[in-house]
Protein backbone atom coordinates (compact mmCIF):
# COMPACT_ATOMS: atom_id res chain seq x y z
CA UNK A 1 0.00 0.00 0.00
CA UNK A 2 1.42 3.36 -1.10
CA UNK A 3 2.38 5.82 1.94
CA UNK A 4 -0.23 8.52 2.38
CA UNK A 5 1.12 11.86 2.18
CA UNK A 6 -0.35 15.20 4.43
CA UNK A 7 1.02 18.27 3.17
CA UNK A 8 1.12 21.45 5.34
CA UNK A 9 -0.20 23.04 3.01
CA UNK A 10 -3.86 21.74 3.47
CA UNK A 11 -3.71 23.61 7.41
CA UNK A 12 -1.41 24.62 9.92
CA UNK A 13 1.90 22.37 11.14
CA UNK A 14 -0.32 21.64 14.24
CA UNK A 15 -3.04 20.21 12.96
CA UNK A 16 -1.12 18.21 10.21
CA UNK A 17 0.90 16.95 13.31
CA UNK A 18 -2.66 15.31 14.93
CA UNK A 19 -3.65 14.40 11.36
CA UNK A 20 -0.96 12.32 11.20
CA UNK A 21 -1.08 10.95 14.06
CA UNK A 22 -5.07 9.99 14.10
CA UNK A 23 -4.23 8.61 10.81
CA UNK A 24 -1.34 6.61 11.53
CA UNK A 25 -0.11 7.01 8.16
CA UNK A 26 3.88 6.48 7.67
CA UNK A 27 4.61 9.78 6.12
CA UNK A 28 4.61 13.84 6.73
CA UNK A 29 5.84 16.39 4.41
CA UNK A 30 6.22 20.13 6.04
CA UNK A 31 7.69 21.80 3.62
CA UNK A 32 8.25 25.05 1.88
CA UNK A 33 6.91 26.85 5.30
CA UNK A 34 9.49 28.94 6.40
CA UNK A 35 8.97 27.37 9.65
CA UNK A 36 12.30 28.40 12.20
CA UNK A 37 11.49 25.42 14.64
CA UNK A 38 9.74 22.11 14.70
CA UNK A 39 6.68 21.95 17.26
CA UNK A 40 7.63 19.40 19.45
CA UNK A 41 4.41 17.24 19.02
CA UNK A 42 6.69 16.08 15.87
CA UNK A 43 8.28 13.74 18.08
CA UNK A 44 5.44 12.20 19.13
CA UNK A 45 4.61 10.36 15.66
CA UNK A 46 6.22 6.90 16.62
CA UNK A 47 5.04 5.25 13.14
CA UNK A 48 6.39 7.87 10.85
CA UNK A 49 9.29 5.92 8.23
CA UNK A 50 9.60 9.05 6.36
CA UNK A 51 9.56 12.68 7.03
CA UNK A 52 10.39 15.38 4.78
CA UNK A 53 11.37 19.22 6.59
CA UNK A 54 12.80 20.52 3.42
CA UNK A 55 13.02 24.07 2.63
CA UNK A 56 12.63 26.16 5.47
CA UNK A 57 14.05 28.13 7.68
CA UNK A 58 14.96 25.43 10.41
CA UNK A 59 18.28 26.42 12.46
CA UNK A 60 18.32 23.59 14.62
CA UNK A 61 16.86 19.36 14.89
CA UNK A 62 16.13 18.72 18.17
CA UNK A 63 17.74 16.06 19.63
CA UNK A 64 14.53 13.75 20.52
CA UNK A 65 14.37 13.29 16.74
CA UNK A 66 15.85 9.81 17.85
CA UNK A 67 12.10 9.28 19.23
CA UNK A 68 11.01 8.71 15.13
CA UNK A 69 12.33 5.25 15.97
CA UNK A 70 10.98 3.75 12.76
CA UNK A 71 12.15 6.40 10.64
CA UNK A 72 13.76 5.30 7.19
CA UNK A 73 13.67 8.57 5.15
CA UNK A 74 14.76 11.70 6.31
CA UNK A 75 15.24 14.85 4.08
CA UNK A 76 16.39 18.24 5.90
CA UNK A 77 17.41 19.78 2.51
CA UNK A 78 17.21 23.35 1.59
CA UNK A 79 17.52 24.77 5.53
CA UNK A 80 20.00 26.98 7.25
CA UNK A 81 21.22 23.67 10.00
CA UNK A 82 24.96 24.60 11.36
CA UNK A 83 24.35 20.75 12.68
CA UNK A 84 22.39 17.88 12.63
CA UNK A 85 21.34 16.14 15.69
CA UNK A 86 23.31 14.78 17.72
CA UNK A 87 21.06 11.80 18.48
CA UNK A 88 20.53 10.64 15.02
CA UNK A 89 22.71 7.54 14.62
CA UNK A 90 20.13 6.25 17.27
CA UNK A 91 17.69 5.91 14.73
CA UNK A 92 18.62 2.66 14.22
CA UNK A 93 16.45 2.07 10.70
CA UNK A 94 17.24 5.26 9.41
CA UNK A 95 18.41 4.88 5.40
CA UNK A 96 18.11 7.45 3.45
CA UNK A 97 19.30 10.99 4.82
CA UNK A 98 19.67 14.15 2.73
CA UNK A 99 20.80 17.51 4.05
CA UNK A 100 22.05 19.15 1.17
CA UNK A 101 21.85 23.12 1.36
CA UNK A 102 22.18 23.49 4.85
CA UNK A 103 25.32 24.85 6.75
CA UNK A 104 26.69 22.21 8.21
CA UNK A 105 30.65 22.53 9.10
CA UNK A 106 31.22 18.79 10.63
CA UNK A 107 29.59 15.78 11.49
CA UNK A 108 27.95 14.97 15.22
CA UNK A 109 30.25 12.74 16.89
CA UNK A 110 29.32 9.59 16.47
CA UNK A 111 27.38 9.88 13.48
CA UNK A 112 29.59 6.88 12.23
CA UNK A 113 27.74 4.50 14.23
CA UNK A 114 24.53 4.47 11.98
CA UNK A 115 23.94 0.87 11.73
CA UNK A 116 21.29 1.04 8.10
CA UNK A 117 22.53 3.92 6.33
CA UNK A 118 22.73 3.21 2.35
CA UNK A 119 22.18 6.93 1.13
CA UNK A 120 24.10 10.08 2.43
CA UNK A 121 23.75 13.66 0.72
CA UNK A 122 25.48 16.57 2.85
CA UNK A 123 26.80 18.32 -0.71
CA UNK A 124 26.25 22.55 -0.92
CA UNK A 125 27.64 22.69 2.50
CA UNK A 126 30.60 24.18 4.49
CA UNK A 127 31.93 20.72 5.58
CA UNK A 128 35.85 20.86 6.19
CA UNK A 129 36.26 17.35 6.97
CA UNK A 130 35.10 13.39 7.18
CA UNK A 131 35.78 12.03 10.43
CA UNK A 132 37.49 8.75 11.01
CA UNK A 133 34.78 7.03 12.18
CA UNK A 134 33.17 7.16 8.40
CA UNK A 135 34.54 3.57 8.31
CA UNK A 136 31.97 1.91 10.52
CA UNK A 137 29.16 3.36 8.15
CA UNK A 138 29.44 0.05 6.41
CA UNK A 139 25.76 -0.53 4.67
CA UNK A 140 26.70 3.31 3.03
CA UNK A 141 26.41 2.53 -0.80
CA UNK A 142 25.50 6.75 -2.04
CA UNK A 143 28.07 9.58 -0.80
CA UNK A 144 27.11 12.87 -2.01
CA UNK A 145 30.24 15.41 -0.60
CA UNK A 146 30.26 17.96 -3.21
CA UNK A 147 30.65 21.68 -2.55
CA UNK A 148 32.12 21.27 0.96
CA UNK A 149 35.29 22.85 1.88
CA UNK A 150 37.15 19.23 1.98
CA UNK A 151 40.82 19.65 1.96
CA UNK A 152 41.33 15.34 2.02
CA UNK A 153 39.46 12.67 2.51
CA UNK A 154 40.49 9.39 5.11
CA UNK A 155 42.61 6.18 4.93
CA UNK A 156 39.51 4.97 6.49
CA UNK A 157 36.83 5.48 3.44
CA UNK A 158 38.52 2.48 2.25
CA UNK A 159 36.29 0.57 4.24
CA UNK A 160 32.92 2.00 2.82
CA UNK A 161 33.62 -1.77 0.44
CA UNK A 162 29.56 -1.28 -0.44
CA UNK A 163 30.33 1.92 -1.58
CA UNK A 164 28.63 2.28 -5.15
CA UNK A 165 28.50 5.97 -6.00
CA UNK A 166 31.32 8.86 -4.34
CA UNK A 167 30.54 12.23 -5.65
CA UNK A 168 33.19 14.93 -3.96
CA UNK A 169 33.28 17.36 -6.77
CA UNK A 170 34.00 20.82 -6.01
CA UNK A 171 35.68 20.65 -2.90
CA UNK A 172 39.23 21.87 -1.98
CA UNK A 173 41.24 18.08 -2.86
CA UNK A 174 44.34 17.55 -3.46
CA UNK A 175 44.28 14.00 -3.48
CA UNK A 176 42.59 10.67 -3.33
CA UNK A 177 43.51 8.22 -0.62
CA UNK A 178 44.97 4.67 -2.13
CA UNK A 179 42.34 3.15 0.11
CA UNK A 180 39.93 3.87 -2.50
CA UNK A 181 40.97 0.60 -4.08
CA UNK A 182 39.20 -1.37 -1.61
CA UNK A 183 36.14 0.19 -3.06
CA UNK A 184 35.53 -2.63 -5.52
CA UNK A 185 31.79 -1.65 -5.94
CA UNK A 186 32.40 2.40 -6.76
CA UNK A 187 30.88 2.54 -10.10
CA UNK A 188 30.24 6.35 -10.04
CA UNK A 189 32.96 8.54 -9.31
CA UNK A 190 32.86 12.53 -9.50
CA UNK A 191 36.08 14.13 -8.55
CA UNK A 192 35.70 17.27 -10.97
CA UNK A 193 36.48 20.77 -9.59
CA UNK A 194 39.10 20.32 -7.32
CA UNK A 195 43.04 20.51 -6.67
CA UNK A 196 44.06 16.97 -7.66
CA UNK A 197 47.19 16.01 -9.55
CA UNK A 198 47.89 12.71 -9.86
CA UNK A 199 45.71 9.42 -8.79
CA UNK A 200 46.58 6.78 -7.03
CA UNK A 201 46.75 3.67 -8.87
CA UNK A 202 44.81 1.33 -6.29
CA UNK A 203 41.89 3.36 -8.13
CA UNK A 204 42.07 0.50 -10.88
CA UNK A 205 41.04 -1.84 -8.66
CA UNK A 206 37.48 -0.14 -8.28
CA UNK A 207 34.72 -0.87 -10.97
CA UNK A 208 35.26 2.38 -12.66
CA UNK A 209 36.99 1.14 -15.53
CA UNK A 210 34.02 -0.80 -16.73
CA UNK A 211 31.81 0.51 -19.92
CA UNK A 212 29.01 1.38 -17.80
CA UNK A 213 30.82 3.25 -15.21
CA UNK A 214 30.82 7.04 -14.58
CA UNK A 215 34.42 8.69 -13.41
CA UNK A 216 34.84 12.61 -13.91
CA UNK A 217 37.96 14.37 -13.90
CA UNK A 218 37.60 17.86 -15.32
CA UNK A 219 38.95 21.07 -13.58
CA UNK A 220 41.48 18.92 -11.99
CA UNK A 221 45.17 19.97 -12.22
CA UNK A 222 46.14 16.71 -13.36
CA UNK A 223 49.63 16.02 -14.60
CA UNK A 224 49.92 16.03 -18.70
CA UNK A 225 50.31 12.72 -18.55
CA UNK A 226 47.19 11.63 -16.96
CA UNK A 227 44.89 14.29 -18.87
CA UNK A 228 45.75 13.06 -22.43
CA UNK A 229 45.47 9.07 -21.31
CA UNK A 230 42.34 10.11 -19.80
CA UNK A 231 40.79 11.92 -22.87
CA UNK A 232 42.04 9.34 -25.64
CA UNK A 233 42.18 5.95 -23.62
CA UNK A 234 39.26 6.73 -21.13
CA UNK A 235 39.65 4.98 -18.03
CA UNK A 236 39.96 1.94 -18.87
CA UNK A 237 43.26 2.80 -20.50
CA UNK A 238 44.39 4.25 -17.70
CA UNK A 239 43.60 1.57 -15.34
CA UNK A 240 44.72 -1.45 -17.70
CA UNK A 241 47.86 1.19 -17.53
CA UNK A 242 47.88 1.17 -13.82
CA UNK A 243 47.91 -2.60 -12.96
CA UNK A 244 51.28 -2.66 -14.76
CA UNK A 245 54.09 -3.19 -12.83
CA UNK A 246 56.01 -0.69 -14.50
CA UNK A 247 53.24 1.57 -14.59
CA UNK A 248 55.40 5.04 -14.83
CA UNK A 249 57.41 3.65 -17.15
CA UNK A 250 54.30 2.46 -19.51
CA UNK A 251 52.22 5.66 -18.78
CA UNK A 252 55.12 7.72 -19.86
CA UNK A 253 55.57 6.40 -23.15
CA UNK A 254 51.80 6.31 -23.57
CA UNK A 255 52.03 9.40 -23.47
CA UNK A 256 54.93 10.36 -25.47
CA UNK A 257 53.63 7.84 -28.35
CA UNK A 258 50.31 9.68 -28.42
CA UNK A 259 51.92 13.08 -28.34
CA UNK A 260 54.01 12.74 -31.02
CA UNK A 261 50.85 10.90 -33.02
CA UNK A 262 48.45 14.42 -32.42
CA UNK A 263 51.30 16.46 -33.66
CA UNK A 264 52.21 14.69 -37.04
CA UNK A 265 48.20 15.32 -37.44
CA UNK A 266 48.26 18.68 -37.20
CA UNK A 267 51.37 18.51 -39.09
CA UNK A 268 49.76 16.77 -42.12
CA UNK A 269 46.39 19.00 -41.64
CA UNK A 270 48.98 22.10 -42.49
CA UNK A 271 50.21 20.35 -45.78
């Protein structure tokens, strides 16, 4: 049976709140309100699985969110939160949790310790780093990090091995941990927009140089090297490049071989 949906829109927060409750129906959108705080009768809906508080004007979750024990869906996005609860990795069947648009500078502590988590989107805000504890967020197979203010990202991602899709674009990177390799699921991969150079080559061992997969580069400061094997070989040249033991060697005259070949082009194009 499809979730029944009251809207805020047909009355005030209030009674929407007892509606929901009378009705014992699973789900409650209040949104677009421009609500500041959450009544606290909220808390009282012990059968809601998903609740949507997206764009308003909410500053702050309280902490007895972890009362929603049920709760599977949770989407805070579009709000002006400096930090989400600090209870929330008690909601033990939470799943799905965006928060995108916020303000949000770090993660509550223990926020690692969410045992169902499979989908995580804090992009657009001013997050300046991923806590160690990431690891134990082990059912995590969605990552959205993009515009944060990431300078690196942990040894210990490399555990997130049910990790399908990593999206850190336009952040402040300089690198990508070797760990990624352990990531043998990643199959989207969106590293655009930052301050990276070079990649490690444990990256071949992910699932990103299959036809199907998705792994953007652009607005990288990536060596010479790497750009041009990227463009013409895509990927999977790279990687097949990588697993090499004498990668360097093999990238460097991949390099040099289709260098020279683009500039007898142009030179025959002149003639």
């Amino acid at each position: 049976m499809p979730f029944s949906l009251f809207s805020a829109s047909s009355g005030s927060i209030n009674n929407l709140i007892d509606a929901t409750r009378e009705s014992h129906v699973k789900q409650c959108t209040i949104s677009f309100k421009r609500i500041k705080e959450i009544p606290p009768t909220l808390w009282t809906l012990h059968t809601l699985t998903r609740l949507n508080l997206s764009n308003n004007n909410l500053t702050v979750i309280s902490d007895e969110i972890f009362l929603l024990c049920r709760l599977e869906t949770l989407s805070l996005f579009g709000n002006r939160l400096k930090a989400l609860p600090k209870t929330i990795s008690s909601i033990r069947n939470l799943k799905h949790l965006t928060a995108s648009r916020n303000e949000l500078v770090e993660f509550p502590h223990g926020f690692g310790s969410c045992p169902s988590l499979v989908y995580l989107d804090v992009s657009c805000n001013g997050i300046k780093e991923i806590p160690p504890n990431f690891q134990y967020l082990t059912t995590l197979r969605v990552l959205h990090l993009s515009h944060n203010q990431l300078t690196s990202l942990p040894e210990e991602m490399g555990n997130l091995k049910r990790l399908e899709t990593l999206v850190v674009s336009d952040n402040k990177l300089t690198s990508i941990p070797p760990s990624i390799g352990n990531l043998s699921c990643l199959r989207v991969c969106l590293i655009q927009g930052n301050q990276i150079t070079t990649l490690p080559r444990e990256i071949s061992k992910t699932a990103l140089g299959r036809p199907d997969s998705v792994f953007k580069t652009m607005d990288n400061p990536l060596t010479d090297a790497l750009k041009l094997i990227l463009e013409t070989k895509r990927p999977e040249g790279l990687f097949a490049l990588m697993r090499m033991d004498d990668y360097e060697v093999k990238l460097k005259e991949a390099y040099e071989k289709k260098r020279k070949s683009m500039e007898n082009n142009k030179d025959k194009k002149k003639v």
